[in-house]
C-alpha atoms as a PDB file:
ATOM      1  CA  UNK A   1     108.867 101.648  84.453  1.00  0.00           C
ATOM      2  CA  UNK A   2     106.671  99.271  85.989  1.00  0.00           C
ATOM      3  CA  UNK A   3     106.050  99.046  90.145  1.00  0.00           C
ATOM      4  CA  UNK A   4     103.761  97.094  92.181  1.00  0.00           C
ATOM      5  CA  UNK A   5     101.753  98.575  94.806  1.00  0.00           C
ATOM      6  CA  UNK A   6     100.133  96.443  97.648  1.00  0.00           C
ATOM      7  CA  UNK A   7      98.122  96.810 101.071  1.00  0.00           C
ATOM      8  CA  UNK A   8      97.595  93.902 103.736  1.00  0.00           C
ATOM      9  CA  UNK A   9      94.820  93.827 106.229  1.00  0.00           C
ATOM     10  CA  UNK A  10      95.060  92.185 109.646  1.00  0.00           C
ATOM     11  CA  UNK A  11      92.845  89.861 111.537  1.00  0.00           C
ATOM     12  CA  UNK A  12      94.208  91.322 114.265  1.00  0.00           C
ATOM     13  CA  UNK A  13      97.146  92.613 116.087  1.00  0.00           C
ATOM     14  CA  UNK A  14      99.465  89.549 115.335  1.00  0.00           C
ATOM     15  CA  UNK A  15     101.497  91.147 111.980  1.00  0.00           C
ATOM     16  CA  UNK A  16     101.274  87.312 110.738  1.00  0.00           C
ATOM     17  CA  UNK A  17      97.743  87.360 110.504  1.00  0.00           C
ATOM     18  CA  UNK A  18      96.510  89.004 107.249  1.00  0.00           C
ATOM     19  CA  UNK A  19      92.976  88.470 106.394  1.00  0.00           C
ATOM     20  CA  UNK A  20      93.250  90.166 102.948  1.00  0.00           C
ATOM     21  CA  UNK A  21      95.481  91.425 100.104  1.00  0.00           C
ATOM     22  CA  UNK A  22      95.352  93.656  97.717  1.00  0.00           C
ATOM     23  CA  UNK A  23      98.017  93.850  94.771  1.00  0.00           C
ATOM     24  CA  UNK A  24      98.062  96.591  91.597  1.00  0.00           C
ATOM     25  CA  UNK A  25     100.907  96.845  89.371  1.00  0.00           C
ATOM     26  CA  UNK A  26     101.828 100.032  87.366  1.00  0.00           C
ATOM     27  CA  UNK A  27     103.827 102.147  85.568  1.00  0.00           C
ATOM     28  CA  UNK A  28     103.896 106.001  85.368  1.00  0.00           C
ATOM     29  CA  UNK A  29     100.654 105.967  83.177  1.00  0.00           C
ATOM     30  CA  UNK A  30      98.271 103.522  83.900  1.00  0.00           C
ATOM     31  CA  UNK A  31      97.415 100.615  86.076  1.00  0.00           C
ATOM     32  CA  UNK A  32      98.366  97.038  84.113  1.00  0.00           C
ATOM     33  CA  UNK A  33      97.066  94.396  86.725  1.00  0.00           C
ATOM     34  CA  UNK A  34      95.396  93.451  89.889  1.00  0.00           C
ATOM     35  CA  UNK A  35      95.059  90.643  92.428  1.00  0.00           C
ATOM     36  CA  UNK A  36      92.562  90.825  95.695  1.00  0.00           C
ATOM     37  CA  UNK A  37      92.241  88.038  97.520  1.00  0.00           C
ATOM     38  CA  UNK A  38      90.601  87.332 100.879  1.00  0.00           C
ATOM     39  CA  UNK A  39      92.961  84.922 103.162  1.00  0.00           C
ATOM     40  CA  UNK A  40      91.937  82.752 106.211  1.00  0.00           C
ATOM     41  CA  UNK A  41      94.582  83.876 108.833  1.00  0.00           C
ATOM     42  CA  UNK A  42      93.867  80.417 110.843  1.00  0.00           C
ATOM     43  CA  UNK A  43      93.137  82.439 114.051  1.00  0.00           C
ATOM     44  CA  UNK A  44      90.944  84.396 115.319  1.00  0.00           C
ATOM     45  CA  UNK A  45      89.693  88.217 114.496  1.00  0.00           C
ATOM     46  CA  UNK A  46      89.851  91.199 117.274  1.00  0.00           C
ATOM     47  CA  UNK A  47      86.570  93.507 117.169  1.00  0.00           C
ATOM     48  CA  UNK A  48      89.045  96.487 116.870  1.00  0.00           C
ATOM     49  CA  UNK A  49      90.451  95.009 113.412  1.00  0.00           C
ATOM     50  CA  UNK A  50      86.712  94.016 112.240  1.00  0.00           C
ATOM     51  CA  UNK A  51      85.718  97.926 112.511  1.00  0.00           C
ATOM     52  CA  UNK A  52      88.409  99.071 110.648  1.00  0.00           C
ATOM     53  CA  UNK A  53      88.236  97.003 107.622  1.00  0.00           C
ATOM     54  CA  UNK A  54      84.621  94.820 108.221  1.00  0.00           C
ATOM     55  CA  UNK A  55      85.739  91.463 107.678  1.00  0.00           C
ATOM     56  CA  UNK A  56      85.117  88.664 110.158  1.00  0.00           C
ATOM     57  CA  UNK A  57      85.782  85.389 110.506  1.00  0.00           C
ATOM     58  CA  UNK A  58      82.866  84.426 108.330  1.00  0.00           C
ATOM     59  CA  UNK A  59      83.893  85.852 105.557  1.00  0.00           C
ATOM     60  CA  UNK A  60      86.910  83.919 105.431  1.00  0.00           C
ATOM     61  CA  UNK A  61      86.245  80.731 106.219  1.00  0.00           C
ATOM     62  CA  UNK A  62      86.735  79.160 102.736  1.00  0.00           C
ATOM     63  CA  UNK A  63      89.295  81.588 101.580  1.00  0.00           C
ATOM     64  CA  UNK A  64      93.193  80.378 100.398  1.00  0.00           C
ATOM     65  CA  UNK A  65      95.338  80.387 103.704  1.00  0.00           C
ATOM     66  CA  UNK A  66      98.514  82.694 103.432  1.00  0.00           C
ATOM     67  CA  UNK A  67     100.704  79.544 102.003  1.00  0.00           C
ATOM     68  CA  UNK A  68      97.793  78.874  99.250  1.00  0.00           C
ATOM     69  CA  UNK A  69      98.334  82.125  98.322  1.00  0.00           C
ATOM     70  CA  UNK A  70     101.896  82.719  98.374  1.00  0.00           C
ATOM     71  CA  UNK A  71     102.847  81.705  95.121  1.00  0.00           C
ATOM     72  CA  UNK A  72     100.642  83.855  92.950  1.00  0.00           C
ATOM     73  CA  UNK A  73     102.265  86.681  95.723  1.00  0.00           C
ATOM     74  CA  UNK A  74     105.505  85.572  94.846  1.00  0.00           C
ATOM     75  CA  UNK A  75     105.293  86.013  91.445  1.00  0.00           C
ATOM     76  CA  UNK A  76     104.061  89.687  91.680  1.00  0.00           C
ATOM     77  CA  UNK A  77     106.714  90.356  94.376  1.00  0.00           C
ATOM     78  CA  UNK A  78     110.148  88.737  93.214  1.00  0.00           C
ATOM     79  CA  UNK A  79     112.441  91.335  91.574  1.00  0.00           C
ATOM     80  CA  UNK A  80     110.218  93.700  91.642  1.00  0.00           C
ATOM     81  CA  UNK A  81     110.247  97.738  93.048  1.00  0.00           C
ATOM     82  CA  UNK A  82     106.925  96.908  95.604  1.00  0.00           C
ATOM     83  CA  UNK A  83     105.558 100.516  97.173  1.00  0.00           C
ATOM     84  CA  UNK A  84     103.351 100.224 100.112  1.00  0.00           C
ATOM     85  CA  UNK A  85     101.535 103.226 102.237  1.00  0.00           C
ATOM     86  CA  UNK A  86     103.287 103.268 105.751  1.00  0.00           C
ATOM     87  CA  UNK A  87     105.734 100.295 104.026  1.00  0.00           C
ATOM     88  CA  UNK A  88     106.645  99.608 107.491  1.00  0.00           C
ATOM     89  CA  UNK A  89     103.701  97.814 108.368  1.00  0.00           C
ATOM     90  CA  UNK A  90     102.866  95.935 105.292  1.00  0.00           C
ATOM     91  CA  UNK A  91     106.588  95.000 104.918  1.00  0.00           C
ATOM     92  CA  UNK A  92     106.262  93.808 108.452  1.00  0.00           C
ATOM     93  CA  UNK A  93     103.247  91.797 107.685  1.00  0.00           C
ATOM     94  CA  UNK A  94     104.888  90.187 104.427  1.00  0.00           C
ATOM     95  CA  UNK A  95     108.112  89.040 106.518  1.00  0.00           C
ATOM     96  CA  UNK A  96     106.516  87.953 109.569  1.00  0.00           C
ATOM     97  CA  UNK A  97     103.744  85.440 107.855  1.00  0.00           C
ATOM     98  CA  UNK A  98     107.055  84.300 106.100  1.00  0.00           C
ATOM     99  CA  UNK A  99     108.502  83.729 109.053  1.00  0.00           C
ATOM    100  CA  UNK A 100     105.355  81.815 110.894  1.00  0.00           C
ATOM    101  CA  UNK A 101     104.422  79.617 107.687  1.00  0.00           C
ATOM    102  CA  UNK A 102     108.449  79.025 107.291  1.00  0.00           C
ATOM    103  CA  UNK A 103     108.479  80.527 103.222  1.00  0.00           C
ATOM    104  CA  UNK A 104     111.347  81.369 101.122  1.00  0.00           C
ATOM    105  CA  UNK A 105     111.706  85.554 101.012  1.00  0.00           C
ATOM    106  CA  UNK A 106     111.151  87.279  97.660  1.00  0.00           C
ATOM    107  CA  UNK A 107     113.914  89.283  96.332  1.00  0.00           C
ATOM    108  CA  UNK A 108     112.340  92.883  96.126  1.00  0.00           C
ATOM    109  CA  UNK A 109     113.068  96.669  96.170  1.00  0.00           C
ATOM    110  CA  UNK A 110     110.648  98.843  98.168  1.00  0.00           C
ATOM    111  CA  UNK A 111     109.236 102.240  98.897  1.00  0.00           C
ATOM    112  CA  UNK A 112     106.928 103.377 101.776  1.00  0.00           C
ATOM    113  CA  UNK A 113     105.084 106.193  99.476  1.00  0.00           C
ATOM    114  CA  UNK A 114     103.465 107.806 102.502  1.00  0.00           C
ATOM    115  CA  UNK A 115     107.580 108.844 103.331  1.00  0.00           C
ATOM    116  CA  UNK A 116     107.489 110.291  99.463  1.00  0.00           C
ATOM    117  CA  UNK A 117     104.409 112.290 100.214  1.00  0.00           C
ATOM    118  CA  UNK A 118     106.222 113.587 103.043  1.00  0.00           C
ATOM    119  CA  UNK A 119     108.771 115.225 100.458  1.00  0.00           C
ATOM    120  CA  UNK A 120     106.800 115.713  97.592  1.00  0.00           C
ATOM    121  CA  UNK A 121     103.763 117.635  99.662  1.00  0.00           C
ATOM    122  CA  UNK A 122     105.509 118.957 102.930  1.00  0.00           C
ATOM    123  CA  UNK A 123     102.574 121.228 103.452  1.00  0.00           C
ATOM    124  CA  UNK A 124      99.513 119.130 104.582  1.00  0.00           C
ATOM    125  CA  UNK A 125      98.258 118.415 107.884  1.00  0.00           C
ATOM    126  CA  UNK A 126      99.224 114.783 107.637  1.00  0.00           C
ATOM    127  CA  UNK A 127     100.104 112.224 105.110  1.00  0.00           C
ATOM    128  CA  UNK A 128      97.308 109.754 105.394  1.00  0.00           C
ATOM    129  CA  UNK A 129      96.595 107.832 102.703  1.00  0.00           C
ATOM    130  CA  UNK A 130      92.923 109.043 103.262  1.00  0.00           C
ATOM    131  CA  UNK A 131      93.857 112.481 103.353  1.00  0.00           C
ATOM    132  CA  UNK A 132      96.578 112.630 100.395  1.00  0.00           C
ATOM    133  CA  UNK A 133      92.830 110.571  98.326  1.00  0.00           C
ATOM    134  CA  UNK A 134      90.934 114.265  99.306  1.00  0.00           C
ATOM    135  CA  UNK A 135      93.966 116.095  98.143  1.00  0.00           C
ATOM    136  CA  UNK A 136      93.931 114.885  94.845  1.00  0.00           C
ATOM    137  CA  UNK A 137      90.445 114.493  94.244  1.00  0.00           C
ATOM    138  CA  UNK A 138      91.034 110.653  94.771  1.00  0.00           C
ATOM    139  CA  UNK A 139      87.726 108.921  96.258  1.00  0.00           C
ATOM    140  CA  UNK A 140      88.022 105.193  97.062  1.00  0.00           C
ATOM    141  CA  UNK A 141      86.721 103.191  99.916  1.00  0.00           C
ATOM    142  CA  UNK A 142      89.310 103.179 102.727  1.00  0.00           C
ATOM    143  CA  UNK A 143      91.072 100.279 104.088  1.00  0.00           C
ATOM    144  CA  UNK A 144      90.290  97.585 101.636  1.00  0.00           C
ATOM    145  CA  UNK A 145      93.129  96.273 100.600  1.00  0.00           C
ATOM    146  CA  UNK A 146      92.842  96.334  96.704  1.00  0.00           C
ATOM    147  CA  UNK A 147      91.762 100.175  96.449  1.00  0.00           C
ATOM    148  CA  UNK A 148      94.189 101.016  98.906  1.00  0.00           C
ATOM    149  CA  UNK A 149      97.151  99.491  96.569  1.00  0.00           C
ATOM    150  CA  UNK A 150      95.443 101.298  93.528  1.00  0.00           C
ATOM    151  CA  UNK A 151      95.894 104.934  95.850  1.00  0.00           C
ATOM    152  CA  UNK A 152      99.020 104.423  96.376  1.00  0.00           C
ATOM    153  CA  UNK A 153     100.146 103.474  93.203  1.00  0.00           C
ATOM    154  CA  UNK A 154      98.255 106.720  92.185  1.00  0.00           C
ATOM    155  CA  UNK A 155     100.137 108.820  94.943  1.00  0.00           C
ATOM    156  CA  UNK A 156     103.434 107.586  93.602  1.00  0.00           C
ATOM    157  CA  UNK A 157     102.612 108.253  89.669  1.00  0.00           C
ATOM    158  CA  UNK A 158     101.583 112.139  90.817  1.00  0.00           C
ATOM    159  CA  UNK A 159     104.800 112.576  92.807  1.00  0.00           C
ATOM    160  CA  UNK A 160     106.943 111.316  89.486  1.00  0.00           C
ATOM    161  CA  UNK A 161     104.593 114.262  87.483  1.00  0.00           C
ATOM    162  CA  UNK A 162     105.274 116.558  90.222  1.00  0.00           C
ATOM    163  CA  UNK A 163     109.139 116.066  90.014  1.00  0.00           C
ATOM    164  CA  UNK A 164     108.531 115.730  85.982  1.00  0.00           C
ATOM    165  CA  UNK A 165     110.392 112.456  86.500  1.00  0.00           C
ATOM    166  CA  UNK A 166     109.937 109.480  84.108  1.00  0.00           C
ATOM    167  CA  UNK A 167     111.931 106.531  86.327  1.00  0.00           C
ATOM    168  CA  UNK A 168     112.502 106.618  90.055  1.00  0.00           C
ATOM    169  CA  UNK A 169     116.042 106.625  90.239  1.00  0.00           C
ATOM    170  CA  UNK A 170     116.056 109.861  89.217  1.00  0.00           C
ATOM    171  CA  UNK A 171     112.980 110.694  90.968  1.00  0.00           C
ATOM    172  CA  UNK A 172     114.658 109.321  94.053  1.00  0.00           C
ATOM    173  CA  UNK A 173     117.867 111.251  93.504  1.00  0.00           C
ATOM    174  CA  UNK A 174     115.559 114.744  93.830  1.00  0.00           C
ATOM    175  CA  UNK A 175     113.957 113.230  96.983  1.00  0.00           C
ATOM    176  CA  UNK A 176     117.508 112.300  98.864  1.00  0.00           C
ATOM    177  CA  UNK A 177     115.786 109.059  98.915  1.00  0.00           C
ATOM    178  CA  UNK A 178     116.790 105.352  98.774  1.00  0.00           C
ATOM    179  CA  UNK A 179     114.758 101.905  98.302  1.00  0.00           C
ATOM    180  CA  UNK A 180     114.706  98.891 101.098  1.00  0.00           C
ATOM    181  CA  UNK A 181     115.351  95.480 100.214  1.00  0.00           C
ATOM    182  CA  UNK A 182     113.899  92.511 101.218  1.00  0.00           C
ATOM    183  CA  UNK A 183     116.253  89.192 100.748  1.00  0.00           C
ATOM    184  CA  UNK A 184     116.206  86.398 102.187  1.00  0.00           C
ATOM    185  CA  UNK A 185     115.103  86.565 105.719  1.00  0.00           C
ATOM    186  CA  UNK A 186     116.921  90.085 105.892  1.00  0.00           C
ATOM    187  CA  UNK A 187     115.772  93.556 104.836  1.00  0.00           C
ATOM    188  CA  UNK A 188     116.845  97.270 104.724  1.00  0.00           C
ATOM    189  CA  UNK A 189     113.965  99.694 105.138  1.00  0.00           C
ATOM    190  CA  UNK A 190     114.162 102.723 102.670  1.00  0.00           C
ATOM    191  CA  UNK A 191     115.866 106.111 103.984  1.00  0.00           C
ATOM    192  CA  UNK A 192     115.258 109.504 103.254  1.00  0.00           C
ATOM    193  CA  UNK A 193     118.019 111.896 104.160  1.00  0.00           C
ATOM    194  CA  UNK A 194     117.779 115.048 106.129  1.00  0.00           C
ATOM    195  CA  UNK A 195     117.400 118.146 103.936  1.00  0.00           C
ATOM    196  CA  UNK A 196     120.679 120.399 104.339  1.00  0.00           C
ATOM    197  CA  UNK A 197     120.632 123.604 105.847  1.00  0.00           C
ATOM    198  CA  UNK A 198     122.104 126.289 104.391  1.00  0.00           C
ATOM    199  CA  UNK A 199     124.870 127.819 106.033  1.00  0.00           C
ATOM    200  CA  UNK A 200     124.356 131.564 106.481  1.00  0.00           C
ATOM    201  CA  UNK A 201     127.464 133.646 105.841  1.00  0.00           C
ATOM    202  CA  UNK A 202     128.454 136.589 107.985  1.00  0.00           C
ATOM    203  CA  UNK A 203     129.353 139.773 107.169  1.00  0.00           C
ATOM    204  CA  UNK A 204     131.677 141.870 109.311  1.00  0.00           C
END
């Protein structure tokens, strides 16, 4: 079973401005591959996006813009199961720079794995991917893009040992959880179905 975990950072608050990516495929036992790469955006960096992830404009300036880069993406992405942490955003990212540099879609399954820790560890205080790191013993430095893809794909390999699964379909079956899709220019997020309660029987 092989997966590929990935993480976008943002110049700033446009979602078709990533500044860098970060790309780890997997399988249930080890990490096989990785691909970082910085990316000039084109425009222009907010402060509020420097803090968070420390790179600036200069840092950039020779870097591959988003189309340079695509096809090496696209090659990681097509027909593949792609996990993300908060899938929402980077999936947002992904089909918004499509949009804005007018690119083909990949073909793709995905899971948000922040979603899976929400089933898989219902007891902590949140499911950050910096606090699900300090519950497994995980330390990496936050919000850079390539060891953020390498936590998650380490979140989702201990949530297959914790449901002893070997693939996700089955895993996903014990989670009353479904992939997205992304197609072309279309997508289906992921869902995750209400637990059902049990209905308590009276006795007269």
């Amino acid at each position: 079973m092989h997966f590929v975990s990935i993480d976008f950072e943002t110049a700033n608050e446009k979602r078709f401005s990533p500044c860098a990516i970060g790309v780890v495929v997997a399988n249930e036992h080890e990490i096989l591959d990785e691909f970082y790469s910085l990316i000039n955006p084109l425009m222009g960096f907010s402060s509020f996006h420097t803090d968070i992830h420390g790179i600036t404009k200069s840092d950039v300036v020779h870097a591959p813009t988003f189309p340079q880069v695509w096809p090496t993406l696209h090659e990681y992405l097509s027909q593949k199961v792609v996990i993300a942490h908060n899938a929402s955003f980077d999936m947002s990212v992904l089909r918004q720079t499509l949009d804005y540099f007018n690119l083909s879609y990949p073909d793709m399954d995905y899971l948000c794995t922040a979603n899976i820790s929400k089933r898989v560890w219902p007891g902590l205080t949140n499911h950050k991917l910096n606090t699900l790191a300090m519950h497994h013993g995980i330390a990496f430095e936050h919000h850079h893009a390539l060891e953020d893809a390498r936590v998650a794909a380490e979140i989702l390999r201990k949530a297959l040992s914790a449901y002893q699964a070997e693939s996700l379909d089955p895993f996903l079956e014990k989670c009353k959880m479904t992939k997205g899709r992304i197609y072309e220019h279309g997508y289906v997020p992921p869902r995750a179905k209400k637990p059902t309660k049990r209905k308590r029987k009276l006795y007269f």
